[in-house]
PDB file of N, CA and C in Angstrom:
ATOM      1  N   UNK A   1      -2.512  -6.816 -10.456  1.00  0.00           N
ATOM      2  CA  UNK A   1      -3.518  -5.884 -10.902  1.00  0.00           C
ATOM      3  C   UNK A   1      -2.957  -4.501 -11.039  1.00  0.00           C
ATOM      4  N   UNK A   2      -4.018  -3.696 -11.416  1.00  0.00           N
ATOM      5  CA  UNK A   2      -3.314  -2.348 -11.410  1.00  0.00           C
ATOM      6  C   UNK A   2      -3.846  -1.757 -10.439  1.00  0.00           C
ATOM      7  N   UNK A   3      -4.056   0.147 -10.980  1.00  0.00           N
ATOM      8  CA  UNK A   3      -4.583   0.902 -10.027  1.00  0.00           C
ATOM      9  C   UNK A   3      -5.490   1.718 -10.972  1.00  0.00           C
ATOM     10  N   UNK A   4      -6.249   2.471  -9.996  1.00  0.00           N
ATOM     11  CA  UNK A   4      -7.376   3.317 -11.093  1.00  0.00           C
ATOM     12  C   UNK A   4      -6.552   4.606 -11.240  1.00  0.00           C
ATOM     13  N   UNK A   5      -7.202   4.904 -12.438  1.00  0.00           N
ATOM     14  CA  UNK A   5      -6.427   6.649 -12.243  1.00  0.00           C
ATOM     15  C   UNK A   5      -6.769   7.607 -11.157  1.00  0.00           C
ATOM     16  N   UNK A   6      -5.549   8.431 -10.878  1.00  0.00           N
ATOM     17  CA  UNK A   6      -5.848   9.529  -9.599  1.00  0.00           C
ATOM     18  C   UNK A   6      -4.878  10.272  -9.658  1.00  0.00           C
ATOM     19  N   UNK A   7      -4.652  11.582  -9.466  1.00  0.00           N
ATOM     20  CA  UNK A   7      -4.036  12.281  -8.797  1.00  0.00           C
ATOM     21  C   UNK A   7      -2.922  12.293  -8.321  1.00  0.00           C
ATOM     22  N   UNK A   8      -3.051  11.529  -7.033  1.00  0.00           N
ATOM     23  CA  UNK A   8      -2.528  11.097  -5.863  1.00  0.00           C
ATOM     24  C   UNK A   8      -3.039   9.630  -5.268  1.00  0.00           C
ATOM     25  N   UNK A   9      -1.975   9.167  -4.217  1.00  0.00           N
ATOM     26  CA  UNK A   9      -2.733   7.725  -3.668  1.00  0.00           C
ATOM     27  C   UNK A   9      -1.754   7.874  -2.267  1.00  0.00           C
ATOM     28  N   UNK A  10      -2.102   6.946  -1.664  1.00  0.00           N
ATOM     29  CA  UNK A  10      -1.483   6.960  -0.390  1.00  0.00           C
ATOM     30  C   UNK A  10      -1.719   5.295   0.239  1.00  0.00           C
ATOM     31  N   UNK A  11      -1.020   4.877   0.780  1.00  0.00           N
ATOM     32  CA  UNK A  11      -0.767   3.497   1.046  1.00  0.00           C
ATOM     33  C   UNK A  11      -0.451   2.941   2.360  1.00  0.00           C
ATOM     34  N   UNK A  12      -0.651   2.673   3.745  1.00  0.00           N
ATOM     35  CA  UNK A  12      -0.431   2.094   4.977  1.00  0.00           C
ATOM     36  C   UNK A  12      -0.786   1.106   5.702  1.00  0.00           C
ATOM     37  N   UNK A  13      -0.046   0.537   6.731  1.00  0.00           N
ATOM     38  CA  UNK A  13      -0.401  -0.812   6.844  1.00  0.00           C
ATOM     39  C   UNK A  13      -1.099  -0.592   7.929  1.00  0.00           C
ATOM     40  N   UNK A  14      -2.373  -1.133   8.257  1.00  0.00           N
ATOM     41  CA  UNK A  14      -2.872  -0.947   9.494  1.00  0.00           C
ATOM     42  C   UNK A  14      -3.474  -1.780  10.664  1.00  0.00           C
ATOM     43  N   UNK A  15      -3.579  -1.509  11.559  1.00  0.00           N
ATOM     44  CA  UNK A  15      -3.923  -2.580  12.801  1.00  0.00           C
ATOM     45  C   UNK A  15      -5.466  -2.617  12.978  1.00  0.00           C
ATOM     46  N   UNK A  16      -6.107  -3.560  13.525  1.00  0.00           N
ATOM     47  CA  UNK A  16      -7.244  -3.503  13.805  1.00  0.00           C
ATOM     48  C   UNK A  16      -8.186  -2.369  13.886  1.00  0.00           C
ATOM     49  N   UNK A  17      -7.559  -1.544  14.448  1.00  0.00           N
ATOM     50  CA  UNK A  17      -8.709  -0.469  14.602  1.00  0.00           C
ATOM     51  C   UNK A  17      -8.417   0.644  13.240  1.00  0.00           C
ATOM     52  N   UNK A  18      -8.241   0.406  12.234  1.00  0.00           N
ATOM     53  CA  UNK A  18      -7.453   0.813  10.935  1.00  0.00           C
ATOM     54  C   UNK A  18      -6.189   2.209  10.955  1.00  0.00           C
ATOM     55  N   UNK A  19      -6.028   2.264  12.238  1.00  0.00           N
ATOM     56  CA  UNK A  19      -5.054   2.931  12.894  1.00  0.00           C
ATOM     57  C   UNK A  19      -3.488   2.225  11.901  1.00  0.00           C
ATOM     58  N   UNK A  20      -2.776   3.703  11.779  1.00  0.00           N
ATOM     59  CA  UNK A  20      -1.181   3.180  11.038  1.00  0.00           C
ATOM     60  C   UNK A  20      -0.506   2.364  12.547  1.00  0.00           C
ATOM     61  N   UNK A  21       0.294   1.370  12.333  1.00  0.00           N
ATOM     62  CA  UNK A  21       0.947  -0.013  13.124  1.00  0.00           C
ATOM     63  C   UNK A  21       2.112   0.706  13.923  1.00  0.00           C
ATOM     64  N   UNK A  22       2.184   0.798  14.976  1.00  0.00           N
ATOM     65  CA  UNK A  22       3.073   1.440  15.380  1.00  0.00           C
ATOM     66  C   UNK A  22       4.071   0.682  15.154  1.00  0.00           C
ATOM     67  N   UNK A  23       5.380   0.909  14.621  1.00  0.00           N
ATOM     68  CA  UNK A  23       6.495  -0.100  14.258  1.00  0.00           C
ATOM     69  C   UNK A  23       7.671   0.219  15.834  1.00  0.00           C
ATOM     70  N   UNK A  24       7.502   1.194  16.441  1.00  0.00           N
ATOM     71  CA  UNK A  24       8.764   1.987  17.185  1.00  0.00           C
ATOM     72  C   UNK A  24       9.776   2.104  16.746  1.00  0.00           C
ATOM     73  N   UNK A  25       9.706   2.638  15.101  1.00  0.00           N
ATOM     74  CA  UNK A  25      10.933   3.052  14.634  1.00  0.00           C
ATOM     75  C   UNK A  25      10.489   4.332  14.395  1.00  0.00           C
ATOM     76  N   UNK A  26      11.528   5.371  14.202  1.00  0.00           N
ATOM     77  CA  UNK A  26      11.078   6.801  13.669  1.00  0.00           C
ATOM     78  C   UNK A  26      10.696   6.746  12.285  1.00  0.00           C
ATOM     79  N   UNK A  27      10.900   6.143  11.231  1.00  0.00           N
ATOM     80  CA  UNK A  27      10.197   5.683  10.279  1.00  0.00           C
ATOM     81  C   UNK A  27       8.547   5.398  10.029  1.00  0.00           C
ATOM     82  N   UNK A  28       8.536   6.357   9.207  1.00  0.00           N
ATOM     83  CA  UNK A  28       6.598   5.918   8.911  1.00  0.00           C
ATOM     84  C   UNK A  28       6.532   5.082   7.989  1.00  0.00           C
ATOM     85  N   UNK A  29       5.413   4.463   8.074  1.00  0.00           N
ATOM     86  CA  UNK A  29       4.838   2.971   8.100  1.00  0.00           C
ATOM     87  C   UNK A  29       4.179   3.618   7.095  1.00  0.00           C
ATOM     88  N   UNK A  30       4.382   4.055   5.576  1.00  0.00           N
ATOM     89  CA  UNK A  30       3.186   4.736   4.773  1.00  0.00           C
ATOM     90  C   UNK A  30       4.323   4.925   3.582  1.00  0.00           C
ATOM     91  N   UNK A  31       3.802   4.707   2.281  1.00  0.00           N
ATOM     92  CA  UNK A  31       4.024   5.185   0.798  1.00  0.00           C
ATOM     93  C   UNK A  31       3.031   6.141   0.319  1.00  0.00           C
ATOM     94  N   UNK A  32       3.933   6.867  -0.912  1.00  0.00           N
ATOM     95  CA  UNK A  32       2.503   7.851  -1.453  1.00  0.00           C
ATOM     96  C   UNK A  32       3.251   7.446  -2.601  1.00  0.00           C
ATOM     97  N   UNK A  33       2.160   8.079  -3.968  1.00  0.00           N
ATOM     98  CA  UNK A  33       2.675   8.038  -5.545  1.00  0.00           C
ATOM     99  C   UNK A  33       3.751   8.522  -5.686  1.00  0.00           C
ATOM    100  N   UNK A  34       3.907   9.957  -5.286  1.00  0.00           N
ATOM    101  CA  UNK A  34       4.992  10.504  -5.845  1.00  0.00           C
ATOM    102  C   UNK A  34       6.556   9.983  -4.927  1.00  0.00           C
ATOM    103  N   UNK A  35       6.379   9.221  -4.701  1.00  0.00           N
ATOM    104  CA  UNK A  35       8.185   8.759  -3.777  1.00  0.00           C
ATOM    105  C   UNK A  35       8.026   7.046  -3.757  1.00  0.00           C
ATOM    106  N   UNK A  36       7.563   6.955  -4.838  1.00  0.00           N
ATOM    107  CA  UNK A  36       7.675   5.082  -5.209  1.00  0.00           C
ATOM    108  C   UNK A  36       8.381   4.820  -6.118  1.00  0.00           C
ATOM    109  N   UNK A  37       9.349   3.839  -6.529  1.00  0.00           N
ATOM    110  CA  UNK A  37       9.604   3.548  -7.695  1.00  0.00           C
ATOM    111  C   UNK A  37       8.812   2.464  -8.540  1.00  0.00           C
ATOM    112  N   UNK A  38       8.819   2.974  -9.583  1.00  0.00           N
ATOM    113  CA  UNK A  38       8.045   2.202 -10.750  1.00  0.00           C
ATOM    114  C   UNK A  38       8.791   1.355 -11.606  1.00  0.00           C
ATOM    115  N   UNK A  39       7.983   0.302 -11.989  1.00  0.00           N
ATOM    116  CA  UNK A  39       8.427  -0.451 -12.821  1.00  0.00           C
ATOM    117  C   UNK A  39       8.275   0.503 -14.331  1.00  0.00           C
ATOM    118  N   UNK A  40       9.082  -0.647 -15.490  1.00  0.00           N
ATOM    119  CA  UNK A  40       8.917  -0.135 -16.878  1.00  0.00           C
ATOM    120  C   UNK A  40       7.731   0.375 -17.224  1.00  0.00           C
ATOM    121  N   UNK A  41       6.664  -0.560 -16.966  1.00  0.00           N
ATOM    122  CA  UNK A  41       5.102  -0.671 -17.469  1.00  0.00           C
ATOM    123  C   UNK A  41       4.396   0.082 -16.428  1.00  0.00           C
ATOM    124  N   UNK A  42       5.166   1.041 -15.133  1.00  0.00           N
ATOM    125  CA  UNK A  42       4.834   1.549 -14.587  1.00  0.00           C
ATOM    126  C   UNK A  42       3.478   1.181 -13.580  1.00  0.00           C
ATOM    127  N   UNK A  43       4.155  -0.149 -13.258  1.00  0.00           N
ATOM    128  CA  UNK A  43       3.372  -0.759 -12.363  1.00  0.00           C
ATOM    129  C   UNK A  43       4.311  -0.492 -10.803  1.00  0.00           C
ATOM    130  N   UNK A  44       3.388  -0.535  -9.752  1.00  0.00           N
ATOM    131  CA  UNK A  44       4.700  -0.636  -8.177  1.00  0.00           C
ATOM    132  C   UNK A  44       4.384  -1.799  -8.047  1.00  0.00           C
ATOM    133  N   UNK A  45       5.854  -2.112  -7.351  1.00  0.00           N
ATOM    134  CA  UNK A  45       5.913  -3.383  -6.563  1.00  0.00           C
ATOM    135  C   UNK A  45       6.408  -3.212  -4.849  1.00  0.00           C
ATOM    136  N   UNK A  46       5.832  -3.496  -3.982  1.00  0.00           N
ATOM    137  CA  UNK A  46       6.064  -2.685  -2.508  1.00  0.00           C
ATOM    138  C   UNK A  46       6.425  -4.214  -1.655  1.00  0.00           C
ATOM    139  N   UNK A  47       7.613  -4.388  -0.979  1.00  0.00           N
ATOM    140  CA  UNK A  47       8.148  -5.404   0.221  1.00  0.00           C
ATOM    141  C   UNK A  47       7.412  -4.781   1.128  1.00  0.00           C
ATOM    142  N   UNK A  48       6.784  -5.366   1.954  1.00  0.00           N
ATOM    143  CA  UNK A  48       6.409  -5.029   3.191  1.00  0.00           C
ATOM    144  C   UNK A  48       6.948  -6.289   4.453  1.00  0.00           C
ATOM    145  N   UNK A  49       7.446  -5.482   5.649  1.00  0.00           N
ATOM    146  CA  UNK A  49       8.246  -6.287   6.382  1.00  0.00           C
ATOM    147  C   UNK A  49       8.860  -5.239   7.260  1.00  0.00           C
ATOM    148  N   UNK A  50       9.771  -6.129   8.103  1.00  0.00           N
ATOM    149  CA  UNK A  50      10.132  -5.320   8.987  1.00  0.00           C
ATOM    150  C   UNK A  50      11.849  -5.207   9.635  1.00  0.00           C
ATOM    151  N   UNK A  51      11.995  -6.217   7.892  1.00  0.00           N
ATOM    152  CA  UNK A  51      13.538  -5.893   8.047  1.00  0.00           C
ATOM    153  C   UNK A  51      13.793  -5.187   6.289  1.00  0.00           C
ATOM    154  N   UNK A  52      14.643  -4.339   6.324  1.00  0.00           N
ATOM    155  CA  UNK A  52      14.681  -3.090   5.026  1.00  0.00           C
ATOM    156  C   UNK A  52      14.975  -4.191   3.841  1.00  0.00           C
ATOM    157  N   UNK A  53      13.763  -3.868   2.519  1.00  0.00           N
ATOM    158  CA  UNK A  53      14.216  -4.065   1.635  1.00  0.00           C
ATOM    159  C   UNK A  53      14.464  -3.297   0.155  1.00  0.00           C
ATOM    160  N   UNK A  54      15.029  -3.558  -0.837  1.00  0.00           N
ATOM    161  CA  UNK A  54      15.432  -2.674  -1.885  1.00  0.00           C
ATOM    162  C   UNK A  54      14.336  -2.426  -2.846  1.00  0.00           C
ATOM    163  N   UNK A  55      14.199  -0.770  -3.379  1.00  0.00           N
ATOM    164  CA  UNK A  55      12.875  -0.711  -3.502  1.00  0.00           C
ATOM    165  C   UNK A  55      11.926   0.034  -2.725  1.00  0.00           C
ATOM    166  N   UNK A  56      10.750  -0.119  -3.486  1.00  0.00           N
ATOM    167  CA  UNK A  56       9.843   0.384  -2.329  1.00  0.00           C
ATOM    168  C   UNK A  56       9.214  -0.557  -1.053  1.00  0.00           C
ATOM    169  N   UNK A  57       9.907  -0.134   0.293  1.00  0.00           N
ATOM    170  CA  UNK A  57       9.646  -1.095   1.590  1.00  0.00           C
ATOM    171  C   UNK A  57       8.514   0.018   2.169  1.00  0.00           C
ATOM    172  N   UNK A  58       7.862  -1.007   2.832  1.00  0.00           N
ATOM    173  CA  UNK A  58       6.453  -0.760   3.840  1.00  0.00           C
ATOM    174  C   UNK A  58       6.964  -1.430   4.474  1.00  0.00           C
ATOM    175  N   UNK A  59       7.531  -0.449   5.719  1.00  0.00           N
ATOM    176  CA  UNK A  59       7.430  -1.262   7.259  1.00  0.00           C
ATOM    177  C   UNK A  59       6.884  -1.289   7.774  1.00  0.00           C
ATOM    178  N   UNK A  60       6.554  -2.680   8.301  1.00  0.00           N
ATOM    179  CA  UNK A  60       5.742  -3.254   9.928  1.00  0.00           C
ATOM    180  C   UNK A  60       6.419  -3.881  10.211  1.00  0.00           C
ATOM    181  N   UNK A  61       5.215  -3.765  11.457  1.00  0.00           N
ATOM    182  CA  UNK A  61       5.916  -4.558  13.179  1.00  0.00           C
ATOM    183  C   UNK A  61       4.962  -4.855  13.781  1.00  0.00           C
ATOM    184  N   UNK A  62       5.337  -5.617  14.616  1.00  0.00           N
ATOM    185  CA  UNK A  62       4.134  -6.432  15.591  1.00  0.00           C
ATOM    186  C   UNK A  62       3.556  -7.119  15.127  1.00  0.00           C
ATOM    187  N   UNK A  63       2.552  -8.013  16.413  1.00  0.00           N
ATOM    188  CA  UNK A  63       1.975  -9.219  15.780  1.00  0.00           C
ATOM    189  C   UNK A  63       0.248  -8.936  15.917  1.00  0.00           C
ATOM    190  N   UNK A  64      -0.423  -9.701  14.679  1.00  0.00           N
ATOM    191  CA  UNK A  64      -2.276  -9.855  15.020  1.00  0.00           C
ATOM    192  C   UNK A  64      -2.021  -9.853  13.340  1.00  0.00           C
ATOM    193  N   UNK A  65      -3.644  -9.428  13.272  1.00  0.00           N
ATOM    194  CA  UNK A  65      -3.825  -8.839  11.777  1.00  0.00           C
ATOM    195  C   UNK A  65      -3.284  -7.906  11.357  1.00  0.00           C
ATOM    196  N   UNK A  66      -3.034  -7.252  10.109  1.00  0.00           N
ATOM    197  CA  UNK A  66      -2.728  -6.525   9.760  1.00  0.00           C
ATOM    198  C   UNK A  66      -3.219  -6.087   8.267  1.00  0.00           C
ATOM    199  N   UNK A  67      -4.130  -4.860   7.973  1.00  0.00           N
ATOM    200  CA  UNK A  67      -4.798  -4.363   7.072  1.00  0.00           C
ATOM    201  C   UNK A  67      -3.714  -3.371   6.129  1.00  0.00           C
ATOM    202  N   UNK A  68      -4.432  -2.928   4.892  1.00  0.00           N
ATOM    203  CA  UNK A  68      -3.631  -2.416   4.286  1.00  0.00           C
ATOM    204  C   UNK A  68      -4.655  -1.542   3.721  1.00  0.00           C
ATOM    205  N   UNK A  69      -4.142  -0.230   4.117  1.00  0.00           N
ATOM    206  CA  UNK A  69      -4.969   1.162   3.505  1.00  0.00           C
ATOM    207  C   UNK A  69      -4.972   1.658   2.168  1.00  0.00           C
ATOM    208  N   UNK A  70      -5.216   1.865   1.296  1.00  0.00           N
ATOM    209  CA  UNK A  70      -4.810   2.623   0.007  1.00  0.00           C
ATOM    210  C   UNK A  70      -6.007   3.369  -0.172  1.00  0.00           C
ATOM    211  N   UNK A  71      -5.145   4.926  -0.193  1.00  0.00           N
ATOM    212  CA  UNK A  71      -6.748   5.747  -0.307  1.00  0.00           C
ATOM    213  C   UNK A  71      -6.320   6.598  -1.897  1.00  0.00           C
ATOM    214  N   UNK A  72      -6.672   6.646  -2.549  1.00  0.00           N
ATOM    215  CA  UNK A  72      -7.169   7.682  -4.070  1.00  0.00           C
ATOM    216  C   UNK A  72      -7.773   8.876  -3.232  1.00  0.00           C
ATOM    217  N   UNK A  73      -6.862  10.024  -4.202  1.00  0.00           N
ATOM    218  CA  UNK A  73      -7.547  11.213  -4.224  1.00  0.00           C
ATOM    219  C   UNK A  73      -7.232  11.867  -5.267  1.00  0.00           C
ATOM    220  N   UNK A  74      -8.509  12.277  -5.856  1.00  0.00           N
ATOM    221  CA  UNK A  74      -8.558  13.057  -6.937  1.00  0.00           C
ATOM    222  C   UNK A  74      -9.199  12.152  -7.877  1.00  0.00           C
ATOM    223  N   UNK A  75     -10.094  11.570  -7.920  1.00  0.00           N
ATOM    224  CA  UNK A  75      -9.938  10.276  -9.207  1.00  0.00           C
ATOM    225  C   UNK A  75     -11.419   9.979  -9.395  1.00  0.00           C
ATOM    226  N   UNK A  76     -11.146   9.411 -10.820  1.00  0.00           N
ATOM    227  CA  UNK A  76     -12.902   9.387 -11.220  1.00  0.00           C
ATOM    228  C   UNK A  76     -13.952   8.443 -10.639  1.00  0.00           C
ATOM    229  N   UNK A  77     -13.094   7.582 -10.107  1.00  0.00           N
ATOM    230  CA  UNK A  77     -13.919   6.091  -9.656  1.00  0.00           C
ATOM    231  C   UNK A  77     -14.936   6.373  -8.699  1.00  0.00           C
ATOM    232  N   UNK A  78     -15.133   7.675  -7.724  1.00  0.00           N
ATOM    233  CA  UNK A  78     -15.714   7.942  -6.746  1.00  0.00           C
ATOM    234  C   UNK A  78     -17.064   8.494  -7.658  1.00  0.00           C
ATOM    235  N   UNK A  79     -17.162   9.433  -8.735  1.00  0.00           N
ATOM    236  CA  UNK A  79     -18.396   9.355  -9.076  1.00  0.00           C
ATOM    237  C   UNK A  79     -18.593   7.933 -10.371  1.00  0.00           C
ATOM    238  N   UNK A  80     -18.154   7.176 -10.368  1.00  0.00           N
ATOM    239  CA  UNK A  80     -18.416   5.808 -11.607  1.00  0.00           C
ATOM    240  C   UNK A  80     -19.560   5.007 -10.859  1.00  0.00           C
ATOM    241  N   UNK A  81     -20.658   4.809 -11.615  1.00  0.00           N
ATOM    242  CA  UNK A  81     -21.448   4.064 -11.313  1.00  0.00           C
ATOM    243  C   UNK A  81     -21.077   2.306 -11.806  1.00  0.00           C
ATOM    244  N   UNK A  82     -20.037   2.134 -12.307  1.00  0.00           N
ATOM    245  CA  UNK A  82     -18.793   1.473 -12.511  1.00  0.00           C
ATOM    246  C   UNK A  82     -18.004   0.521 -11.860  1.00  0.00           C
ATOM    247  N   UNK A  83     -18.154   0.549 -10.747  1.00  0.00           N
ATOM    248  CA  UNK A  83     -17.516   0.152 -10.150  1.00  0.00           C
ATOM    249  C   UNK A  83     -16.801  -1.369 -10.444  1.00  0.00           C
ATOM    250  N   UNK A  84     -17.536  -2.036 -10.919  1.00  0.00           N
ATOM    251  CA  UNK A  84     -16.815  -3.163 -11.326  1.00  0.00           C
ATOM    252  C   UNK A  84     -16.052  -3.707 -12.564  1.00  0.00           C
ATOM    253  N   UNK A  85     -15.451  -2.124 -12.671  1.00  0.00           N
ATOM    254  CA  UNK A  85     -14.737  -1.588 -14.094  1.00  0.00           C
ATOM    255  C   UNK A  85     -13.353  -1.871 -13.392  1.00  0.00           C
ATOM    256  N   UNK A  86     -13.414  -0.900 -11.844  1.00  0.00           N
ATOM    257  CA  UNK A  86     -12.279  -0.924 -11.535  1.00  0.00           C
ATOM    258  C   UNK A  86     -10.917  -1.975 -10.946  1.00  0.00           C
ATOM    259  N   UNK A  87     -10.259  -2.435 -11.609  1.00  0.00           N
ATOM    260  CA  UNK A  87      -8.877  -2.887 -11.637  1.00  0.00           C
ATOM    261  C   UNK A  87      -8.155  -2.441  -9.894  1.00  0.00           C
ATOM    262  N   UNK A  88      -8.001  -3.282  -8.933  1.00  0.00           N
ATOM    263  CA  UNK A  88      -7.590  -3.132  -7.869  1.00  0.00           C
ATOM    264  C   UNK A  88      -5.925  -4.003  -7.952  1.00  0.00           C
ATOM    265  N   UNK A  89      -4.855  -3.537  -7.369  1.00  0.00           N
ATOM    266  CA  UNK A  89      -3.597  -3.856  -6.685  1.00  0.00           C
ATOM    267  C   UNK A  89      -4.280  -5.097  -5.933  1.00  0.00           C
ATOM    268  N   UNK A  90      -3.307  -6.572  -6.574  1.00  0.00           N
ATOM    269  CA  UNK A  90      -3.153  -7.283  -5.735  1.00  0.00           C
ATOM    270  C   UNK A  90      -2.167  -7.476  -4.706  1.00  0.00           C
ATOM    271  N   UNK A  91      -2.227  -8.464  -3.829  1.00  0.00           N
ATOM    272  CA  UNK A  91      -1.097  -8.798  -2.692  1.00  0.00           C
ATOM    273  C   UNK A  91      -0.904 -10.429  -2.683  1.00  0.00           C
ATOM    274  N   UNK A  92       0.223 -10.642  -2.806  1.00  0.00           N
ATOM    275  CA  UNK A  92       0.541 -11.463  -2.549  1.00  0.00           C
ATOM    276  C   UNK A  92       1.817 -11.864  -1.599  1.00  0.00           C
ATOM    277  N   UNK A  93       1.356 -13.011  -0.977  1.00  0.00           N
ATOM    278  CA  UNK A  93       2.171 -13.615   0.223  1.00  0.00           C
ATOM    279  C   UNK A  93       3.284 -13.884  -0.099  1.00  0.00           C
ATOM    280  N   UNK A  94       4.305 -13.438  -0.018  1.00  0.00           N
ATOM    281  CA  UNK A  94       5.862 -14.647  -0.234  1.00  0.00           C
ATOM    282  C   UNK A  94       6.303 -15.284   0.575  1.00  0.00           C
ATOM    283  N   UNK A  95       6.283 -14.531   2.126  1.00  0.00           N
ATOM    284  CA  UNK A  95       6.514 -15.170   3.622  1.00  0.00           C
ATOM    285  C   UNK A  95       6.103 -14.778   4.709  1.00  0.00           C
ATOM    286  N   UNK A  96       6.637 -15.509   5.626  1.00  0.00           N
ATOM    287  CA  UNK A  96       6.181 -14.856   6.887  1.00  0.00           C
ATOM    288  C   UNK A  96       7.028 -14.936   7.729  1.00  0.00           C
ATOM    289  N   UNK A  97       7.937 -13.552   8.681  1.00  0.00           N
ATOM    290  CA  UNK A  97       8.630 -13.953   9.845  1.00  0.00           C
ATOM    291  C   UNK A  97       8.296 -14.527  11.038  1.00  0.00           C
ATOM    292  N   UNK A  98       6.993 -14.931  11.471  1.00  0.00           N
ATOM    293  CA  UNK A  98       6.273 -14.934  12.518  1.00  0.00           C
ATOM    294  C   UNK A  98       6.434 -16.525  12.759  1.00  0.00           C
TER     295      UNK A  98
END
């Protein structure tokens, strides 16, 4: 999928209480727009995991659930009565270390 238009966006993985995952690395656990790389068609593609990959990586750590934040700011979708206009980022599974 894609993304709606915005501004800005911001992206983190989060634990139950939608708190960012503490990984205990000095590394934050968070992407924004402007420090992602893009594809041609200017789509992202993000590894998330907790061993480094090439690209844009989202690290985690630890075990339970784990949620995924993406907040828009600046963007029209918040006043669209629309809503089911908007085009959301999928996820998909490739593996699991666990």
């Amino acid at each position: 999928g894609g993304y709606p238009a915005a501004r800005f966006w911001t992206l983190y993985a989060a634990d139950q209480s939608l708190g960012v995952i503490d990984t205990g690395k000095t590394r934050r656990s968070a992407l924004q727009s402007y420090e992602v790389l893009r594809q041609p068609d200017n789509s992202v593609v993000i590894t998330v995991g907790n061993r480094p990959a090439p690209g844009n990586w989202l690290l985690t750590g630890g075990s339970g659930k784990m949620y995924f934040v993406l907040t828009f700011y600046d963007t029209p979708i918040a006043s669209s009565t629309g809503l089911s206009d908007v085009t959301l980022p999928r996820i998909l599974k490739a593996g699991c270390n666990a």
